[in-house]
Protein backbone atom coordinates (compact mmCIF):
# COMPACT_ATOMS: atom_id res chain seq x y z
CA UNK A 1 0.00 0.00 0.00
CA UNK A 2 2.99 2.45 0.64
CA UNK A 3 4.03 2.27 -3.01
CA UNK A 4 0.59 3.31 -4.36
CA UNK A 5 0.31 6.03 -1.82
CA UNK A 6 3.46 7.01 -3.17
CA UNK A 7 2.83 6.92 -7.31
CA UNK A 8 -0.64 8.09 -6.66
CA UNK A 9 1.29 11.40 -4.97
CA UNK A 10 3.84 11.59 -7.27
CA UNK A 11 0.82 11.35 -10.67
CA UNK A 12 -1.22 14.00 -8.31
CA UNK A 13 2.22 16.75 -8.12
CA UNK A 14 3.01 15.72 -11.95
CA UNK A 15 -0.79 16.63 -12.64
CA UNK A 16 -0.78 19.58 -11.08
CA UNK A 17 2.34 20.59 -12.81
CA UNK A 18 0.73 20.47 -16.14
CA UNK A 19 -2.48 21.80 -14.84
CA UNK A 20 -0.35 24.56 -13.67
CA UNK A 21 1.76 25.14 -16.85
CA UNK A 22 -1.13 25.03 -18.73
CA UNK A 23 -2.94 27.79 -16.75
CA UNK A 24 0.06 29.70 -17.05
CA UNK A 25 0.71 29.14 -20.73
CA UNK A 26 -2.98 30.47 -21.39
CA UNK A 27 -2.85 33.43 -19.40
CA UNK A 28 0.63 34.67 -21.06
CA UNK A 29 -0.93 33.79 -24.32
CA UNK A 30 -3.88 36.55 -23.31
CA UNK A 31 -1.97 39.04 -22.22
CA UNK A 32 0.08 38.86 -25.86
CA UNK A 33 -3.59 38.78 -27.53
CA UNK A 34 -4.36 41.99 -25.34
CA UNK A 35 -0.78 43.34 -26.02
CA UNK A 36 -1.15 43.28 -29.65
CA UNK A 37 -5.35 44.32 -29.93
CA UNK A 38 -4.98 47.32 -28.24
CA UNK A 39 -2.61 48.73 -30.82
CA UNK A 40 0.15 49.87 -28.94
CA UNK A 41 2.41 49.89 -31.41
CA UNK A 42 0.52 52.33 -33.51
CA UNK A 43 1.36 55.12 -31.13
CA UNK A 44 3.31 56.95 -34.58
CA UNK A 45 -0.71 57.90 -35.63
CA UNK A 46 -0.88 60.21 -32.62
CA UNK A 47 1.75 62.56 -33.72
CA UNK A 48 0.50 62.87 -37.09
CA UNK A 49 -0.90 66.30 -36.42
CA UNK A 50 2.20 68.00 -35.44
């Protein structure tokens, strides 16, 4: 019983890593979608007047 208590932790922490990666993965990915919609690098336009 010790051994399966033992793989069943080790699946559970290698789950969560992944789970965890993955969370991460998506929210970076949003933030670059965000980055990029907003149109920050079209900041040039707002000096066209002068």
């Amino acid at each position: 019983m010790d051994k399966k208590e033992k793989i069943d932790s080790r699946g559970k922490r290698i789950g969560k890593f992944v789970l965890t990666t993955i969370i991460y993965c998506v929210i970076l990915m949003a933030l670059i979608y965000l980055y990029q919609y907003s149109g920050l690098t079209s900041v040039h336009f707002i000096y066209d007047e002068f």
